[in-house]
PDB file of N, CA and C in Angstrom:
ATOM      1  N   UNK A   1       0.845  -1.173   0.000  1.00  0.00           N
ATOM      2  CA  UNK A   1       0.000   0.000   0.000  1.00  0.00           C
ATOM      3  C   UNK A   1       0.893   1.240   0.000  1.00  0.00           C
ATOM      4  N   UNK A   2       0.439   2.378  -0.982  1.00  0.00           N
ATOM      5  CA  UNK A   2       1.591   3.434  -1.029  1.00  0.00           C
ATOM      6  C   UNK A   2       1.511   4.379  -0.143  1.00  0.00           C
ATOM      7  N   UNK A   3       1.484   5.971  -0.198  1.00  0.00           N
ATOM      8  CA  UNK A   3       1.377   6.284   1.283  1.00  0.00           C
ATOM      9  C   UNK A   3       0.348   7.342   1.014  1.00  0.00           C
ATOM     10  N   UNK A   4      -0.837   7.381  -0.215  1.00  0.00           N
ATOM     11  CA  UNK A   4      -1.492   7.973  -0.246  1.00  0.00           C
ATOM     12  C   UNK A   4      -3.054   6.792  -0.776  1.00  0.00           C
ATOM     13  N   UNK A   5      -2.561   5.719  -0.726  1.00  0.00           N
ATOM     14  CA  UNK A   5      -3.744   4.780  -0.751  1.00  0.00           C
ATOM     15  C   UNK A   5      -4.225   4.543   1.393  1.00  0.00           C
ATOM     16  N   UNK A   6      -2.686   4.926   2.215  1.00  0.00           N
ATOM     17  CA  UNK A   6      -2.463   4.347   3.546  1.00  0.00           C
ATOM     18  C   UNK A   6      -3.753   5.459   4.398  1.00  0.00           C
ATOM     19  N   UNK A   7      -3.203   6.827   3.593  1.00  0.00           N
ATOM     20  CA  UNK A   7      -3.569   8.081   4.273  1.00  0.00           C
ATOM     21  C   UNK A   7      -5.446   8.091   3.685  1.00  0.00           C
ATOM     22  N   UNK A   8      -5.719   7.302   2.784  1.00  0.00           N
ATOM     23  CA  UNK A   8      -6.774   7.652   2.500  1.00  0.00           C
ATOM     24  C   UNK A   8      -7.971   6.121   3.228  1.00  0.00           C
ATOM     25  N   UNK A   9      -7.074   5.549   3.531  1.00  0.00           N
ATOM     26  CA  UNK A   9      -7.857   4.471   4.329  1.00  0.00           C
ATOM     27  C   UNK A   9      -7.771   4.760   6.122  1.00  0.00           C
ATOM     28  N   UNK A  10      -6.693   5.440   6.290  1.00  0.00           N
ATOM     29  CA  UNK A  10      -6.908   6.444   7.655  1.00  0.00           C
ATOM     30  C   UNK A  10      -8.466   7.195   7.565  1.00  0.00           C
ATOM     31  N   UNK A  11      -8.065   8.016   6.675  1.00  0.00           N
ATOM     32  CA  UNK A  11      -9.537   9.352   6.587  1.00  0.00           C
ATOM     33  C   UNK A  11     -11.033   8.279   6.538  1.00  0.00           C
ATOM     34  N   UNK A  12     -11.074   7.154   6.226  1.00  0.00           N
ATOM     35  CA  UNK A  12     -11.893   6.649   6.049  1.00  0.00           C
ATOM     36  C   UNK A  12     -12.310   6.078   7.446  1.00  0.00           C
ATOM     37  N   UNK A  13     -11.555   5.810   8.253  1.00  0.00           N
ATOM     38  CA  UNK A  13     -11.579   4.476   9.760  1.00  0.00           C
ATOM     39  C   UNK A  13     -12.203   5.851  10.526  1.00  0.00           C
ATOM     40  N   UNK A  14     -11.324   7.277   9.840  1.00  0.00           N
ATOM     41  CA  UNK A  14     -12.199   8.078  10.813  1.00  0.00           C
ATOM     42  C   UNK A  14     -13.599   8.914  10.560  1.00  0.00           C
ATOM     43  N   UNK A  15     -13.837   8.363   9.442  1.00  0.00           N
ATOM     44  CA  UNK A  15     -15.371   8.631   9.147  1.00  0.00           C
ATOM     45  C   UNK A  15     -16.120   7.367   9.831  1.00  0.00           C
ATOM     46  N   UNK A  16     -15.922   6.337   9.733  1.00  0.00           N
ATOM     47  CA  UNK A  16     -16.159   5.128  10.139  1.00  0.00           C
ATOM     48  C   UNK A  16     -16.493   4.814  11.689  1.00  0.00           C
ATOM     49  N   UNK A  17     -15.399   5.437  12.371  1.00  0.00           N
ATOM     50  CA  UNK A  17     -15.404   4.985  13.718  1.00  0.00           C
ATOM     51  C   UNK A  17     -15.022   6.573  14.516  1.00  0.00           C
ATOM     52  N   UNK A  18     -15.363   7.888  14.240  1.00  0.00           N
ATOM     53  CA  UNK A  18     -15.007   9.037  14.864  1.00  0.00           C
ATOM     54  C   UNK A  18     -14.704   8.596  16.224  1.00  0.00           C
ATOM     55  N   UNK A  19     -15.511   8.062  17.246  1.00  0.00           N
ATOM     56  CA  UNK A  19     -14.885   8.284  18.722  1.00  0.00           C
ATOM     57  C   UNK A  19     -13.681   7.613  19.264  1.00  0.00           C
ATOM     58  N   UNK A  20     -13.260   6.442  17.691  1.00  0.00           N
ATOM     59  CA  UNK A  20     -12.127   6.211  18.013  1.00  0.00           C
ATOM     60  C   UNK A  20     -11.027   6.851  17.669  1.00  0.00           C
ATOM     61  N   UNK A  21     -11.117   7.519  16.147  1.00  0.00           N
ATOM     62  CA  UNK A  21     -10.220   8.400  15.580  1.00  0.00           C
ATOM     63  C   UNK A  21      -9.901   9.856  16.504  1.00  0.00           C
ATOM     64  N   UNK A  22     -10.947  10.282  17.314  1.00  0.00           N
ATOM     65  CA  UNK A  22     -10.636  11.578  17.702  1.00  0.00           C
ATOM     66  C   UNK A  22     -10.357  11.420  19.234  1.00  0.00           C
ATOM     67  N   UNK A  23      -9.773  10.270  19.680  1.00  0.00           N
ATOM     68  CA  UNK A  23      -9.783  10.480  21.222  1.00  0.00           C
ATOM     69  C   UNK A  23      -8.078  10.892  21.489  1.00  0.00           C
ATOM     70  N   UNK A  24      -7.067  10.974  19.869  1.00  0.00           N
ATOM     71  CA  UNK A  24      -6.303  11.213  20.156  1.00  0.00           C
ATOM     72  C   UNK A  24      -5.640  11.625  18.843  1.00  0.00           C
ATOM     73  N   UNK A  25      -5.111  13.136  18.420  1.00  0.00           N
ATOM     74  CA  UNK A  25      -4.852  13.854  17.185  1.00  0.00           C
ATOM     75  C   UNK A  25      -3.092  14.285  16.985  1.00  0.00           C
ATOM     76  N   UNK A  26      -3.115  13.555  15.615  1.00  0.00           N
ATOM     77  CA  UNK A  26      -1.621  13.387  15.199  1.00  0.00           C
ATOM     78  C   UNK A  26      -1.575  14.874  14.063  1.00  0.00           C
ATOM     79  N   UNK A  27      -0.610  15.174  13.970  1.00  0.00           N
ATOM     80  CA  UNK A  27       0.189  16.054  12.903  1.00  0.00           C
ATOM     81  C   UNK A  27       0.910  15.193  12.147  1.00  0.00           C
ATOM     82  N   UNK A  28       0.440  15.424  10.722  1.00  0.00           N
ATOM     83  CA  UNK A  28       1.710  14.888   9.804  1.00  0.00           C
ATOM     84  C   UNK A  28       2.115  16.041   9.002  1.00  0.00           C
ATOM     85  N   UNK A  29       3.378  16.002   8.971  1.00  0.00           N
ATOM     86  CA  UNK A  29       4.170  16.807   7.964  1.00  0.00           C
ATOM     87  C   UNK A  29       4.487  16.232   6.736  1.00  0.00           C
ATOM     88  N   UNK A  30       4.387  17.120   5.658  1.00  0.00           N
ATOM     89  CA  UNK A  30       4.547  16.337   4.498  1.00  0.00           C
ATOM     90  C   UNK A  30       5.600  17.158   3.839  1.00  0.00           C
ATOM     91  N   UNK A  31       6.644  16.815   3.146  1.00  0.00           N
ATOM     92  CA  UNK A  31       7.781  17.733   2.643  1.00  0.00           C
ATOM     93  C   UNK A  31       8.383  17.297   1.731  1.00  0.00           C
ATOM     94  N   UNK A  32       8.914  17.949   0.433  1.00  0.00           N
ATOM     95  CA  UNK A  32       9.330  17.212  -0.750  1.00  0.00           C
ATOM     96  C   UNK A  32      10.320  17.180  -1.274  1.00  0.00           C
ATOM     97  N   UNK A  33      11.149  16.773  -2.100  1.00  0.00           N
ATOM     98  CA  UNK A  33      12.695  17.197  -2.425  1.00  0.00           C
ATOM     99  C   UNK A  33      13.303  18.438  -2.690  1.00  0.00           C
ATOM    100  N   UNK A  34      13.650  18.849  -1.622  1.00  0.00           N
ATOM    101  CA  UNK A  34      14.526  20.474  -1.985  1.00  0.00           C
ATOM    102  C   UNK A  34      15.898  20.094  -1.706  1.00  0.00           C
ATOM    103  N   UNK A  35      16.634  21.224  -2.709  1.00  0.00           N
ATOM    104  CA  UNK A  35      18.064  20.911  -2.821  1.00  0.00           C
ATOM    105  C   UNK A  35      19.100  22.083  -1.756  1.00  0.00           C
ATOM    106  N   UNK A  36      18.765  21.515  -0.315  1.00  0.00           N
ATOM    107  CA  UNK A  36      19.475  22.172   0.381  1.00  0.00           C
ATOM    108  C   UNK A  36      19.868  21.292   1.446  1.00  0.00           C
ATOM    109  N   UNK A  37      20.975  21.688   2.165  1.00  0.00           N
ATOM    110  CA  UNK A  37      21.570  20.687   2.896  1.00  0.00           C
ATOM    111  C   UNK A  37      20.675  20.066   4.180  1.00  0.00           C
ATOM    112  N   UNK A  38      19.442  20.784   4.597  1.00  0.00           N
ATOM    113  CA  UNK A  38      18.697  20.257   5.690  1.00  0.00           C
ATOM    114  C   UNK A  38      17.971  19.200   5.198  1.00  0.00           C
ATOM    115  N   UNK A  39      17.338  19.105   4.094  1.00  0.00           N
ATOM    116  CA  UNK A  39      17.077  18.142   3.584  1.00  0.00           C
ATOM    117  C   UNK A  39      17.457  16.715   3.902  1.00  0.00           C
ATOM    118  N   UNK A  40      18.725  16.042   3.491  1.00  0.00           N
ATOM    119  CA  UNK A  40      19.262  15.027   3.972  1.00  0.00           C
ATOM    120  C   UNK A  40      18.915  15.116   5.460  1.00  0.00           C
ATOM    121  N   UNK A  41      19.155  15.434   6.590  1.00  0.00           N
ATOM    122  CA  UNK A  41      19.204  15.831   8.112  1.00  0.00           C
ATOM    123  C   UNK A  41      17.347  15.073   8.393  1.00  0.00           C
ATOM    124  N   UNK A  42      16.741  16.386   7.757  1.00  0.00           N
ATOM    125  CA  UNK A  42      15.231  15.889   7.845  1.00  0.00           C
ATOM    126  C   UNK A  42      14.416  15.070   7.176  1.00  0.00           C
ATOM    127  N   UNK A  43      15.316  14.310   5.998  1.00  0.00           N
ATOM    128  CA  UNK A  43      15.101  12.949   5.472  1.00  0.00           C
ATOM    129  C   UNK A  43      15.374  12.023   6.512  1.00  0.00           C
ATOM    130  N   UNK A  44      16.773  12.067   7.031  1.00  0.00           N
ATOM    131  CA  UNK A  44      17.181  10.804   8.272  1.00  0.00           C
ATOM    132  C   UNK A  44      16.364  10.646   9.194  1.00  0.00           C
ATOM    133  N   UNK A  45      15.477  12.309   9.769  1.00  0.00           N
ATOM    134  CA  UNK A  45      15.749  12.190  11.008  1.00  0.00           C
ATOM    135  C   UNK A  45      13.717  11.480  11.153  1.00  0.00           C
ATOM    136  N   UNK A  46      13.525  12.078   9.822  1.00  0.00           N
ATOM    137  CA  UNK A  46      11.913  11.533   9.181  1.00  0.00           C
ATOM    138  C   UNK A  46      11.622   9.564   9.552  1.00  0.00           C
ATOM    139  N   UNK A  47      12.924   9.054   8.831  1.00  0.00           N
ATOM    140  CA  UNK A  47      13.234   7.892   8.213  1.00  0.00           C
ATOM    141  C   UNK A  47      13.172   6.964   9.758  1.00  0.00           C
ATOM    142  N   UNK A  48      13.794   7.475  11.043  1.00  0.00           N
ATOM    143  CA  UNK A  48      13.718   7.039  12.414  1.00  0.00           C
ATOM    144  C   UNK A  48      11.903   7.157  12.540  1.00  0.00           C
ATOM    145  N   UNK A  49      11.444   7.721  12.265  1.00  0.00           N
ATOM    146  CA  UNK A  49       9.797   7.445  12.536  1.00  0.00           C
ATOM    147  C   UNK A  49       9.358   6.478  12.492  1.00  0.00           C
ATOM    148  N   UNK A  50       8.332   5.704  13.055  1.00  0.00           N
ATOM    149  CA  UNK A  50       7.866   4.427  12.509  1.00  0.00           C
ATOM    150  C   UNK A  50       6.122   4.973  11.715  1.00  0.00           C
ATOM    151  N   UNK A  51       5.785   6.376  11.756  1.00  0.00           N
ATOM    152  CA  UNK A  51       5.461   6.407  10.874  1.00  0.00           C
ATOM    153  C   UNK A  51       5.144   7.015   9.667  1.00  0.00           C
ATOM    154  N   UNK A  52       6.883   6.850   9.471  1.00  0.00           N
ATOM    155  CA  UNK A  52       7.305   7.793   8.068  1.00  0.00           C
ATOM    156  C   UNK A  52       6.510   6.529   6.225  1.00  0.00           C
ATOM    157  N   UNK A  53       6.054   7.849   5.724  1.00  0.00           N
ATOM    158  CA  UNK A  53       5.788   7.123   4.350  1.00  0.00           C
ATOM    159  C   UNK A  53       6.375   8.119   3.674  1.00  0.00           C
ATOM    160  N   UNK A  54       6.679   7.214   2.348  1.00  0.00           N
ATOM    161  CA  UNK A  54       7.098   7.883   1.121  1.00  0.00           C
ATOM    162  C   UNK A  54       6.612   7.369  -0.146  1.00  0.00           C
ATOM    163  N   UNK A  55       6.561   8.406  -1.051  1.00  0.00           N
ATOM    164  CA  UNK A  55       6.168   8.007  -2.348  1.00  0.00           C
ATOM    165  C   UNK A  55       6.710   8.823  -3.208  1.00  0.00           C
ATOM    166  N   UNK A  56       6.832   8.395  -4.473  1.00  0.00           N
ATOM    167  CA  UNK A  56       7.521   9.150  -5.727  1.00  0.00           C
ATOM    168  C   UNK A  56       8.941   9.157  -5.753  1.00  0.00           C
ATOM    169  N   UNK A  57       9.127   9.346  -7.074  1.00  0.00           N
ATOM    170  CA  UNK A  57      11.017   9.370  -7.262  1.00  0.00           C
ATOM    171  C   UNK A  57      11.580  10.614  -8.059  1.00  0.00           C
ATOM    172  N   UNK A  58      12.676  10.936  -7.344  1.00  0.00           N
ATOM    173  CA  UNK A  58      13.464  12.515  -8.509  1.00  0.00           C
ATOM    174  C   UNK A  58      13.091  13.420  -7.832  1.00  0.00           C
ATOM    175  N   UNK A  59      12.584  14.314  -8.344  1.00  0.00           N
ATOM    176  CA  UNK A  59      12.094  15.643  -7.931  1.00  0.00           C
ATOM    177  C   UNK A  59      10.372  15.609  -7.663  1.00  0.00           C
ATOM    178  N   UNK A  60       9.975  14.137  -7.769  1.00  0.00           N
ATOM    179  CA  UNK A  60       9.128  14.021  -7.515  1.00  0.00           C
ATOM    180  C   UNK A  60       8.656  13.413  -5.902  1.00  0.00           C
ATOM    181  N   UNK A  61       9.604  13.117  -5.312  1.00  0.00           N
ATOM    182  CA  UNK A  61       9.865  12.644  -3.969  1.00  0.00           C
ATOM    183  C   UNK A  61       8.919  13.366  -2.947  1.00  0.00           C
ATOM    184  N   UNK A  62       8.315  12.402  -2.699  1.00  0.00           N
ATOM    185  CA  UNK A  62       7.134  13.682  -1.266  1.00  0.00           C
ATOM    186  C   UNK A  62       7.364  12.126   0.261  1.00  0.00           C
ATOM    187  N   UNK A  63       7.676  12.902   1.377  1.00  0.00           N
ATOM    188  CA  UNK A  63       7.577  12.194   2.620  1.00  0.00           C
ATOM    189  C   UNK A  63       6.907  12.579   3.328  1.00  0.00           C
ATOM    190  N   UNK A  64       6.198  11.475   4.297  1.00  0.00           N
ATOM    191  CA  UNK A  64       5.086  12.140   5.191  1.00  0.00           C
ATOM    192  C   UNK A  64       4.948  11.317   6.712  1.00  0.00           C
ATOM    193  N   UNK A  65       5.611  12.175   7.432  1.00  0.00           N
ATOM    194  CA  UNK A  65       6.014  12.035   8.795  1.00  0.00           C
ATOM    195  C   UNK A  65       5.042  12.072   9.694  1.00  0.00           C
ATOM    196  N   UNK A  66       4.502  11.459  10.473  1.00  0.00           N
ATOM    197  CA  UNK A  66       3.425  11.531  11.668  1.00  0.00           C
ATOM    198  C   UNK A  66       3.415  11.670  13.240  1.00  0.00           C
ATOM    199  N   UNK A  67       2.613  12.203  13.613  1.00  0.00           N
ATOM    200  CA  UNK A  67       3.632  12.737  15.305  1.00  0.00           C
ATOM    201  C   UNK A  67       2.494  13.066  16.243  1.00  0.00           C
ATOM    202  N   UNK A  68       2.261  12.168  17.064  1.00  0.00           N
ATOM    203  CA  UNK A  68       1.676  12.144  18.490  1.00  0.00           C
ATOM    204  C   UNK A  68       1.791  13.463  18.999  1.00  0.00           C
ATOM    205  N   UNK A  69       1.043  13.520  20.200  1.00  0.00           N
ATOM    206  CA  UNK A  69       2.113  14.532  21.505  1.00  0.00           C
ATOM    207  C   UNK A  69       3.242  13.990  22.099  1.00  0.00           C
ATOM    208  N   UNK A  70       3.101  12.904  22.358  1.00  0.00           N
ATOM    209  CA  UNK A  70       3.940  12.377  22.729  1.00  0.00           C
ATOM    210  C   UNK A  70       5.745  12.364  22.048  1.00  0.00           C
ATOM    211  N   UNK A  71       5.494  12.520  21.124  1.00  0.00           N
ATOM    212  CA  UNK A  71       6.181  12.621  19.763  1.00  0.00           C
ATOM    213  C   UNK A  71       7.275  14.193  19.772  1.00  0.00           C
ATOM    214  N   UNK A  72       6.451  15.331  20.509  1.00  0.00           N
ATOM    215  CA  UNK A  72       6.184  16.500  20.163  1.00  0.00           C
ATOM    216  C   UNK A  72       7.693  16.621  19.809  1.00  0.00           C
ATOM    217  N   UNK A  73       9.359  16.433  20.611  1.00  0.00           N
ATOM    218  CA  UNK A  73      10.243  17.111  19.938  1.00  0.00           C
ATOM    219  C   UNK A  73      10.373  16.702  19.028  1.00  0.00           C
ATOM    220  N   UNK A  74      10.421  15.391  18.235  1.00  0.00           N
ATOM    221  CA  UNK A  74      10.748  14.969  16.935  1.00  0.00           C
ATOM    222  C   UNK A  74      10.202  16.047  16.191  1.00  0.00           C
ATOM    223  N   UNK A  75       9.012  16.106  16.249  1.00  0.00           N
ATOM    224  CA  UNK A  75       8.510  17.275  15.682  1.00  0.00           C
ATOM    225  C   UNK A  75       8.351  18.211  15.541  1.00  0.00           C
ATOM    226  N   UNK A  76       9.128  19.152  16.376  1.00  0.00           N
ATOM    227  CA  UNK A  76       9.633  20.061  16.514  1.00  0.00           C
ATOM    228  C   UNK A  76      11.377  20.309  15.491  1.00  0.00           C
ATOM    229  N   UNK A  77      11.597  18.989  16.163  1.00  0.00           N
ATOM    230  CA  UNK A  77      13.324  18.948  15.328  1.00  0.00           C
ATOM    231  C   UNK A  77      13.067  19.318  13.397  1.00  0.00           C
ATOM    232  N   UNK A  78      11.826  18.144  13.278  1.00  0.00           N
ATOM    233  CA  UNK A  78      11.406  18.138  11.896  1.00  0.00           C
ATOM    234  C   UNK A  78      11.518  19.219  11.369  1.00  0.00           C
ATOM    235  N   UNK A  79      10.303  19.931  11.712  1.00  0.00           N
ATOM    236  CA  UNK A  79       9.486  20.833  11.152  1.00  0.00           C
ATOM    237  C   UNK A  79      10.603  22.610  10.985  1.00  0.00           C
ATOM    238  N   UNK A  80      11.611  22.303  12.118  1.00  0.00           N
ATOM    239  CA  UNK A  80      12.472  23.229  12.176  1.00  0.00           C
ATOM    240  C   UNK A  80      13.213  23.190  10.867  1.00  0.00           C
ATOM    241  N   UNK A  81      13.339  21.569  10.754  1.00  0.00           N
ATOM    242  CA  UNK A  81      14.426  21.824   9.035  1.00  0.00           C
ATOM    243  C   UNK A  81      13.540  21.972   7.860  1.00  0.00           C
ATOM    244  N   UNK A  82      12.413  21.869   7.974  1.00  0.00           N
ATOM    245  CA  UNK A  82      11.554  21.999   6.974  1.00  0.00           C
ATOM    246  C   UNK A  82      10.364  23.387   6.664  1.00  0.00           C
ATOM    247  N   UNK A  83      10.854  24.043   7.520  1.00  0.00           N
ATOM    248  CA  UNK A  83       9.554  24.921   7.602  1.00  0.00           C
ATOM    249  C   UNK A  83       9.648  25.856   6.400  1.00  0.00           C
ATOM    250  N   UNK A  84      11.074  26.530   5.882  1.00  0.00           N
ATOM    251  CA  UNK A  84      11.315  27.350   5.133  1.00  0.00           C
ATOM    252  C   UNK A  84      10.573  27.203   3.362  1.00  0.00           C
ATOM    253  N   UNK A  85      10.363  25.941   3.352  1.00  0.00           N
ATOM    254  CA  UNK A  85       9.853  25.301   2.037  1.00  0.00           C
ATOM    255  C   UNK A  85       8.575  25.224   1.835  1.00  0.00           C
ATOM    256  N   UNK A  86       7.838  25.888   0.628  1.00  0.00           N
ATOM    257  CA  UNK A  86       6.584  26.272   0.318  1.00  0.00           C
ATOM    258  C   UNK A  86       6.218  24.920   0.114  1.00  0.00           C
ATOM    259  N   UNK A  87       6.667  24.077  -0.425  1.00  0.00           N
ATOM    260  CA  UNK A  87       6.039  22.552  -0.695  1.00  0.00           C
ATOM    261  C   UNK A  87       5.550  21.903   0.633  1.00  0.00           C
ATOM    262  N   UNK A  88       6.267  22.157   1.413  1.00  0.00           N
ATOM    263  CA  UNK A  88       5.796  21.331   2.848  1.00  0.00           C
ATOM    264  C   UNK A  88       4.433  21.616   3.387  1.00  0.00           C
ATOM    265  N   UNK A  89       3.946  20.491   3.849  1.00  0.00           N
ATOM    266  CA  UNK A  89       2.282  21.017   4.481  1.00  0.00           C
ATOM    267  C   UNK A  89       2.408  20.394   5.196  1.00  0.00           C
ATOM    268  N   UNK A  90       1.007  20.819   5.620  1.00  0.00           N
ATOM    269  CA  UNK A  90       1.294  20.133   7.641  1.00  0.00           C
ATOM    270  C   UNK A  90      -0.577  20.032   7.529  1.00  0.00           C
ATOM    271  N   UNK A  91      -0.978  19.000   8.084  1.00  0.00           N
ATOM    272  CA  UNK A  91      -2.122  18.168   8.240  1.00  0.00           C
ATOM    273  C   UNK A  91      -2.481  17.839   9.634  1.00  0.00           C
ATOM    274  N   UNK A  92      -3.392  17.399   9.713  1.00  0.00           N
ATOM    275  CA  UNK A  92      -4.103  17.859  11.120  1.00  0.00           C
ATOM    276  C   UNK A  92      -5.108  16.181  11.127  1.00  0.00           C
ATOM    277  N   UNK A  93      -4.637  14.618  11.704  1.00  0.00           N
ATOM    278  CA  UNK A  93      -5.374  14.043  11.270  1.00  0.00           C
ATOM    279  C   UNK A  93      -5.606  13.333  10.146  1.00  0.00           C
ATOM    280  N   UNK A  94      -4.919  13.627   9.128  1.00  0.00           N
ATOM    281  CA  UNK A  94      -4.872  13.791   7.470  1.00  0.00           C
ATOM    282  C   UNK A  94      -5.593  14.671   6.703  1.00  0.00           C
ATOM    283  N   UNK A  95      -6.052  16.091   7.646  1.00  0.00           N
ATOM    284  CA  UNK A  95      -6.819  16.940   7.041  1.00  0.00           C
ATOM    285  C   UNK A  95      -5.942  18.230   6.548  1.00  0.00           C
ATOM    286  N   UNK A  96      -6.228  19.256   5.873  1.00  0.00           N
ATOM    287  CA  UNK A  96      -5.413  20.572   5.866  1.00  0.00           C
ATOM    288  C   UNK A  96      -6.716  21.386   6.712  1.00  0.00           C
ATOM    289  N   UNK A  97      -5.947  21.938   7.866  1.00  0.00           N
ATOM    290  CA  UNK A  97      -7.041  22.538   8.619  1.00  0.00           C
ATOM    291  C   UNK A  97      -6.750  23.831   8.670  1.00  0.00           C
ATOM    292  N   UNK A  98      -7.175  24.876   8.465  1.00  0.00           N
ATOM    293  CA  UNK A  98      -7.033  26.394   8.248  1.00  0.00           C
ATOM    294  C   UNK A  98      -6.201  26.696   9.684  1.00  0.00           C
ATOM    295  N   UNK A  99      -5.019  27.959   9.517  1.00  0.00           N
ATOM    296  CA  UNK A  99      -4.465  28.247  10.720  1.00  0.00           C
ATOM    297  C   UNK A  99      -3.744  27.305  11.260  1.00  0.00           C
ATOM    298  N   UNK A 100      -3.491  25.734  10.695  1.00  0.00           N
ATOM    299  CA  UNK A 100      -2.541  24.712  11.139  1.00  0.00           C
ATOM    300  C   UNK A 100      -1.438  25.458  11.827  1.00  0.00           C
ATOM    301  N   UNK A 101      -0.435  26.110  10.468  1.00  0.00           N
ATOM    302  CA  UNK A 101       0.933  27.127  11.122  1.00  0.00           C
ATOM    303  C   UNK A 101       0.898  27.477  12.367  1.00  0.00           C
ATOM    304  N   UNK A 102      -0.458  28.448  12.632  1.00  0.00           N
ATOM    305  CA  UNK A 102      -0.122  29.664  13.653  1.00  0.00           C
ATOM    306  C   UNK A 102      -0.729  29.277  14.791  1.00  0.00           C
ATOM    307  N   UNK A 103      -1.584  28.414  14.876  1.00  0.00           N
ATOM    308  CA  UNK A 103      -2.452  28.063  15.891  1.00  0.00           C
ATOM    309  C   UNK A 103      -2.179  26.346  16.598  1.00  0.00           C
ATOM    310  N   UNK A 104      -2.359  25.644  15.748  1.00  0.00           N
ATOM    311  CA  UNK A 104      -2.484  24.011  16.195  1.00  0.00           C
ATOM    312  C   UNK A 104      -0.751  23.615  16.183  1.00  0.00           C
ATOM    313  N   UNK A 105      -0.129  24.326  15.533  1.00  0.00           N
ATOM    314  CA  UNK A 105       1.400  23.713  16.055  1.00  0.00           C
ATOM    315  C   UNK A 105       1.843  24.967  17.006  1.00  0.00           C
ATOM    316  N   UNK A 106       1.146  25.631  17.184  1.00  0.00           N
ATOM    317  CA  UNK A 106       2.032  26.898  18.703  1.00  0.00           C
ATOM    318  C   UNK A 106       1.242  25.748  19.791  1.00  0.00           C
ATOM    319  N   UNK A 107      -0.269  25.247  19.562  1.00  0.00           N
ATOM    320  CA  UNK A 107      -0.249  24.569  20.456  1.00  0.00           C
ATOM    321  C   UNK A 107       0.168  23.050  20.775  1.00  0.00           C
ATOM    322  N   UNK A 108       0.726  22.693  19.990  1.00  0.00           N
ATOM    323  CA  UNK A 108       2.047  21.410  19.928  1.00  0.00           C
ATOM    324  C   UNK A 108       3.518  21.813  20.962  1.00  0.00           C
ATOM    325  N   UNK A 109       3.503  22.963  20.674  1.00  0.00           N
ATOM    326  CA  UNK A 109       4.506  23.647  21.371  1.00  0.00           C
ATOM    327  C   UNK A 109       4.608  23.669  22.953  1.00  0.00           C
ATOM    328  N   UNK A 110       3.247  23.554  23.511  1.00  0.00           N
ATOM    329  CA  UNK A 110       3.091  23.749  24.774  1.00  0.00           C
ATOM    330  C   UNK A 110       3.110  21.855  25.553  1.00  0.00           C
ATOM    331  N   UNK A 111       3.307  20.769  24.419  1.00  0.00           N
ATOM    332  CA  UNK A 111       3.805  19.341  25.206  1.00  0.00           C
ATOM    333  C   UNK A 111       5.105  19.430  25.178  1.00  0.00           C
ATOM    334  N   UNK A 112       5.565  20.711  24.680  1.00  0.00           N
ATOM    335  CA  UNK A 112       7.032  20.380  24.968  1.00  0.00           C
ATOM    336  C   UNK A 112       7.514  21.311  26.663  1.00  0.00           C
ATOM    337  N   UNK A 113       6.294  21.990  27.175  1.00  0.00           N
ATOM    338  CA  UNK A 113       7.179  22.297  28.501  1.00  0.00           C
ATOM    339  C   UNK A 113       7.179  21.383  29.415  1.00  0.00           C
ATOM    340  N   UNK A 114       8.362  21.253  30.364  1.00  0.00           N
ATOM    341  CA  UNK A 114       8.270  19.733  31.140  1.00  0.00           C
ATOM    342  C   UNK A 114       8.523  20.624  32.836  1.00  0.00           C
TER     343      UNK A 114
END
């Protein structure tokens, strides 16, 4: 299964079964081949995920990283090497949810005080 047949049988379990899908909400980042040195860094550091997918080849390369709270610095580390790049999106669930940027990852930000 590729990683947009995976993501679309997700969206489905949570039409299917909502009180199980929403008792606990992931961020995935999705980011694509850019030719700068963070790249490699946030390919590796993607690739340690267990649940990193990928699909496409060349310049066609898209990865898509997934992240608990629990999760939160990985995702933080991520998203730091990736943020600068217009290709990258960030999903909510497997949704694009308006205000993702400014709102739902400042509040990702707050499992990281200990």
């Amino acid at each position: 299964m590729d990683a947009r047949q995976q993501i679309l049988e997700e969206k489905l379990q949570n039409i299917l079964n909502p009180r199980q899908a929403n008792k606990e909400f992931k961020i995935t980042i999705r980011f694509q081949k850019h030719y700068s040195k963070n790249f490699e860094k946030a390919l590796a550091l993607a690739r340690k995920n267990k649940y990193f997918l990928e699909e496409g080849d060349g310049d066609f390369y898209k990865a898509y990283v997934s992240f608990f709270p629990s999760e939160v610095e990985d995702l933080f580390n991520l998203f730091e090497l990736v943020k600068e790049h217009e290709t990258t999106k960030i999903y909510l669930n497997n949704k694009a949810i308006p205000y993702i940027h400014d709102l739902w990852l400042f509040l990702m930000w707050f499992y990281r005080i200990k």
